[in-house]
Protein backbone atom coordinates (compact mmCIF):
# COMPACT_ATOMS: atom_id res chain seq x y z
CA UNK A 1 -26.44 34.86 -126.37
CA UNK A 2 -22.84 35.99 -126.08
CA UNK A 3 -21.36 39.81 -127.36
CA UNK A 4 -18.16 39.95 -128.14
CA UNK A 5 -16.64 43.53 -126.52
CA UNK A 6 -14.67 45.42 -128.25
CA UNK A 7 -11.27 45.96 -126.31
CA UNK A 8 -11.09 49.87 -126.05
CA UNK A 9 -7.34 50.94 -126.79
CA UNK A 10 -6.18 53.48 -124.52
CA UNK A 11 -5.11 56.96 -124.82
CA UNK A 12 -1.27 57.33 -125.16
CA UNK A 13 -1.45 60.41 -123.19
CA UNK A 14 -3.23 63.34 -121.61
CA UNK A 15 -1.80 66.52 -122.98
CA UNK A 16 0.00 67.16 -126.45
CA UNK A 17 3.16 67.92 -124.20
CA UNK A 18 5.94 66.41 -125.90
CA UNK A 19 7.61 64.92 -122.47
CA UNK A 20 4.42 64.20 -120.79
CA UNK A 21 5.11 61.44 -117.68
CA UNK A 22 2.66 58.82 -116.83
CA UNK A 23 3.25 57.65 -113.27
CA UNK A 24 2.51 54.39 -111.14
CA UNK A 25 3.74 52.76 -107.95
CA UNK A 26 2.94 48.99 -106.99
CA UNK A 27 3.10 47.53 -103.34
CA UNK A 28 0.80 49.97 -101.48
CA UNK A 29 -1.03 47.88 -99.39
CA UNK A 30 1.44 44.76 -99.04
CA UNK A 31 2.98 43.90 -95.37
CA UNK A 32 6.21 43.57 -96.66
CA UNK A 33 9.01 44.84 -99.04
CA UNK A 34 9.38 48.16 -100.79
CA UNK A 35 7.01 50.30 -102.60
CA UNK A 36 8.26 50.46 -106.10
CA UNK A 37 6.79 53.61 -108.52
CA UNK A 38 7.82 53.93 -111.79
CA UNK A 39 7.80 57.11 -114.73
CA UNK A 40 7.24 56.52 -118.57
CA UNK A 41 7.52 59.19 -121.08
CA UNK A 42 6.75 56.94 -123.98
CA UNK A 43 7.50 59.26 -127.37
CA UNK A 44 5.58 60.15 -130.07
CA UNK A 45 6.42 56.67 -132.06
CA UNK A 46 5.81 54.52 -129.26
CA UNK A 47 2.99 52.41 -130.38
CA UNK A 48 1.51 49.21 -128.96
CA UNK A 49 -2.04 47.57 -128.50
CA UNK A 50 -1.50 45.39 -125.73
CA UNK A 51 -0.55 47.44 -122.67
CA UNK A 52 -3.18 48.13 -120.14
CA UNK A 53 -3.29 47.99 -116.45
CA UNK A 54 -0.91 45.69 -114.74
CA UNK A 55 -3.65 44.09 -112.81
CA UNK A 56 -5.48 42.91 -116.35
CA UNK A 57 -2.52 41.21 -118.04
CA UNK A 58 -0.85 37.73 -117.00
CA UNK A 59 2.33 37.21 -115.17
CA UNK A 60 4.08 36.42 -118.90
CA UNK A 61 2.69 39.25 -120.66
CA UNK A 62 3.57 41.37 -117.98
CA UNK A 63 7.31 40.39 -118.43
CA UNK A 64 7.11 40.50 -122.42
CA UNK A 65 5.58 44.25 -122.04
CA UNK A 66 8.58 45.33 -119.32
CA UNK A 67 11.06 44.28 -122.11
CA UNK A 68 9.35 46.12 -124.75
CA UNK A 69 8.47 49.31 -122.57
CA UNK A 70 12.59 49.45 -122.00
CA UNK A 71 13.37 49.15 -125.12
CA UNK A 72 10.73 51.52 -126.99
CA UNK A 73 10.10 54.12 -124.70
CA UNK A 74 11.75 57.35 -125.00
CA UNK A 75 12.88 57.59 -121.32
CA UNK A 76 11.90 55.60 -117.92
CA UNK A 77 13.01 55.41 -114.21
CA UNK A 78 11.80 53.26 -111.33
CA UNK A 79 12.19 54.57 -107.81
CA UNK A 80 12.21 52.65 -104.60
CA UNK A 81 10.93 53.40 -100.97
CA UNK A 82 12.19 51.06 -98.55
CA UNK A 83 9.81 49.22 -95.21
CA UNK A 84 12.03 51.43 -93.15
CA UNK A 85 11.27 54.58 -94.86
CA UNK A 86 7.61 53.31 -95.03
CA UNK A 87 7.25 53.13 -91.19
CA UNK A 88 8.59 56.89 -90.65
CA UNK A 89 6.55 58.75 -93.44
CA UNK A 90 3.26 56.30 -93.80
CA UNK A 91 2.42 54.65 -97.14
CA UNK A 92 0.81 57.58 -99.18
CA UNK A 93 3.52 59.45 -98.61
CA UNK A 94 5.84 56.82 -99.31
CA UNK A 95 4.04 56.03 -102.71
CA UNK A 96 4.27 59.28 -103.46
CA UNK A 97 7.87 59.98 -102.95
CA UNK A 98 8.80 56.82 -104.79
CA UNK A 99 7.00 58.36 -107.92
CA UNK A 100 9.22 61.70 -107.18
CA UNK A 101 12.11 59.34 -107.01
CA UNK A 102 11.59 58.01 -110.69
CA UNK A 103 11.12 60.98 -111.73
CA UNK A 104 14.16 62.43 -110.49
CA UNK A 105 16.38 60.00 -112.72
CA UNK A 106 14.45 60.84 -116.27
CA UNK A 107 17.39 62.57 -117.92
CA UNK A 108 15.17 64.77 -119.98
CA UNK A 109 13.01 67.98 -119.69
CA UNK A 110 9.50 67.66 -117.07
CA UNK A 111 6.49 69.68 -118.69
CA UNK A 112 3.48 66.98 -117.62
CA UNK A 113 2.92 64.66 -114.62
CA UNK A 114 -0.29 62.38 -115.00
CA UNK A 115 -0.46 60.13 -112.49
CA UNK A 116 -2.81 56.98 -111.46
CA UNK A 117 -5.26 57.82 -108.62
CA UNK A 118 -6.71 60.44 -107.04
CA UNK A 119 -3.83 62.41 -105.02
CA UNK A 120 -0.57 63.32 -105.43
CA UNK A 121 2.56 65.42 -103.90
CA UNK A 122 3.18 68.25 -106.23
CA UNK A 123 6.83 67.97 -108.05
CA UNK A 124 8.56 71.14 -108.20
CA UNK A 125 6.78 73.32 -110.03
CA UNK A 126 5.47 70.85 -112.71
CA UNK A 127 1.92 70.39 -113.68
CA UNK A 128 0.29 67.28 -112.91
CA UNK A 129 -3.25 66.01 -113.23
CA UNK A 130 -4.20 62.65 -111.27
CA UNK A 131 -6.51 60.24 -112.89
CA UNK A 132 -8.85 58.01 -111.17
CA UNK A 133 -8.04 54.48 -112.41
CA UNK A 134 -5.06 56.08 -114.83
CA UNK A 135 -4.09 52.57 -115.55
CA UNK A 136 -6.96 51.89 -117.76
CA UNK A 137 -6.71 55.11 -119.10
CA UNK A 138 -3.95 56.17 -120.50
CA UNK A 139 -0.72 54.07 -122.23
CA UNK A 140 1.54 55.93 -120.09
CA UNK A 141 0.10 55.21 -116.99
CA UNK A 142 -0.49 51.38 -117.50
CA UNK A 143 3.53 51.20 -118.71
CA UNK A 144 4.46 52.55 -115.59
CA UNK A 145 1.99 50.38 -113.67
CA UNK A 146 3.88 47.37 -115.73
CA UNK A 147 6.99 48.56 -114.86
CA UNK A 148 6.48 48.91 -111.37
CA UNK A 149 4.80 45.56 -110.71
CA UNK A 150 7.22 43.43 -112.16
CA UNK A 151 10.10 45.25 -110.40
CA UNK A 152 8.65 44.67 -107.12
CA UNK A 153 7.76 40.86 -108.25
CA UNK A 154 11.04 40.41 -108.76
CA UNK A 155 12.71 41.99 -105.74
CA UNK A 156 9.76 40.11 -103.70
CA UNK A 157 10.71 36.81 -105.60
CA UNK A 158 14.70 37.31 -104.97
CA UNK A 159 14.16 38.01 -100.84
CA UNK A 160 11.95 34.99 -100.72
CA UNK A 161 14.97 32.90 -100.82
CA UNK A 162 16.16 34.85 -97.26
CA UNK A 163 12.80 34.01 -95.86
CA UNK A 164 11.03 31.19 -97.48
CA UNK A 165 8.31 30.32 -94.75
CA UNK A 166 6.26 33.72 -95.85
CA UNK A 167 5.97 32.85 -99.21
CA UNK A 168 6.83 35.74 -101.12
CA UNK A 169 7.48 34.49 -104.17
CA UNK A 170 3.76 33.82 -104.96
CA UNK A 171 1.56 36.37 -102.46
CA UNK A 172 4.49 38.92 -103.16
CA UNK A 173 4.09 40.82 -99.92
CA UNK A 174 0.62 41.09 -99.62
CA UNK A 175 -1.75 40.30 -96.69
CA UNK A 176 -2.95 36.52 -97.41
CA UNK A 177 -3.85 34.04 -94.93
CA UNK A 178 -1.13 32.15 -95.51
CA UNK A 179 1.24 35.30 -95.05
CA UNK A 180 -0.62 36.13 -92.00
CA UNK A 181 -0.13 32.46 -90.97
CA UNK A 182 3.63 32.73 -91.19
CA UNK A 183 3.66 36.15 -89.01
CA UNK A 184 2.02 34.63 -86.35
CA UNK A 185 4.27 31.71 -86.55
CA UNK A 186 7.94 32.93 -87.07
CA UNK A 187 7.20 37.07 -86.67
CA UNK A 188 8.07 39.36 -88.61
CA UNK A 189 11.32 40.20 -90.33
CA UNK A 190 13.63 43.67 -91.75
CA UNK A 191 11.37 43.40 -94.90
CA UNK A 192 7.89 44.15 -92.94
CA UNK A 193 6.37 47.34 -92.18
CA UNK A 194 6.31 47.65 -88.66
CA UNK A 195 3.72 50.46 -89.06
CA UNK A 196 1.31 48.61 -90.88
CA UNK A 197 -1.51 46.06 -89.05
CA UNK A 198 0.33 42.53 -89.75
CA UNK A 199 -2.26 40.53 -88.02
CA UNK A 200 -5.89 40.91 -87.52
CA UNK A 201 -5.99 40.82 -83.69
CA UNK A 202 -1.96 42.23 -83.05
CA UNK A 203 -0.63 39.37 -81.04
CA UNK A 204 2.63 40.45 -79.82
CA UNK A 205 5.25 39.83 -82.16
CA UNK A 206 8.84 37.87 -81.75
CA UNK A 207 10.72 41.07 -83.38
């Protein structure tokens, strides 16, 4: 016997402040490319019952929410953290500077941050709350995770060109076999993070 579930709709936001910003970054734990955050203050009309975390929805509905989130939203930013930056202030801090970064370009007022996870660099003197799993939470959040994932996608797919062997256009940066393979074969290139462990037993690397 089956049950049909109920999807739950999320929240549009935490607080009832008018330019509350929901906050998500994508490329954490890859080996290569940037770490890509993004900010979404979606507005008081801003309605839609499809959004959720980036990680639920397909690679097409992914792109048809972007387009929709840029259009409808009240105000967005995406903000960028480069491998090199990576390697000199770690990953948490670069994940968290990359939201800061977004945030920076909103061209409004800042009363709310609500971000996805569990910690966070303040901003100023702005209020934030972090939610554990955010994404699944709250409309703002998952917009920002959407934004953020298929920004990075597409810088991932656009540098795969430079460096076909890794295969960034489908494992987008992360730590498969097959990317692993490719380290060990050809070594690493500008796009990795040094820092970061790119094979399991750290053979020396042709850098």
């Amino acid at each position: 016997m089956f049950i049909l579930l109920e999807k739950i709709a999320l929240e549009k936001v935490l607080t009832n402040f008018k330019y509350e910003i929901g906050c998500d970054e994508a490329g954490r734990g890859c080996l290569s490319g940037p770490v890509v955050a993004a900010a979404v203050i979606l507005g008081e009309n801003f309605e839609n019952d499809i959004i959720n975390d980036s990680k639920q929805l397909s690679e097409k509905k992914r792109k048809s929410l972007r387009s929709f989130i840029e259009t409808h939203a009240k105000f967005w930013a995406i903000g960028i953290v480069w491998p090199s930056e990576i390697d000199k202030i770690n990953i948490l801090n670069a994940s968290f500077l990359a939201m800061h970064r977004a945030i920076d370009q909103l061209d409004c007022p800042k009363e709310m941050i609500i971000v996805d996870g569990n910690r966070f660099n303040p901003y100023h003197d702005i209020p934030h709350q972090c939610i554990v799993k955010g994404d699944s939470k709250y409309m703002n959040i998952a917009a920002a995770s959407i934004l953020a994932k298929t920004y990075r996608d597409e810088y991932m797919e656009k540098i795969h060109d430079e460096f076909p062997m890794y295969d960034w256009k489908q494992n987008k940066g992360y730590p498969t076999k097959a990317h692993r393979s490719a380290i060990k074969e050809y070594g690493a290139t500008p796009y990795h993070r040094m820092s970061f462990r790119l094979l399991p037993e750290q053979l020396n690397l042709d850098l």
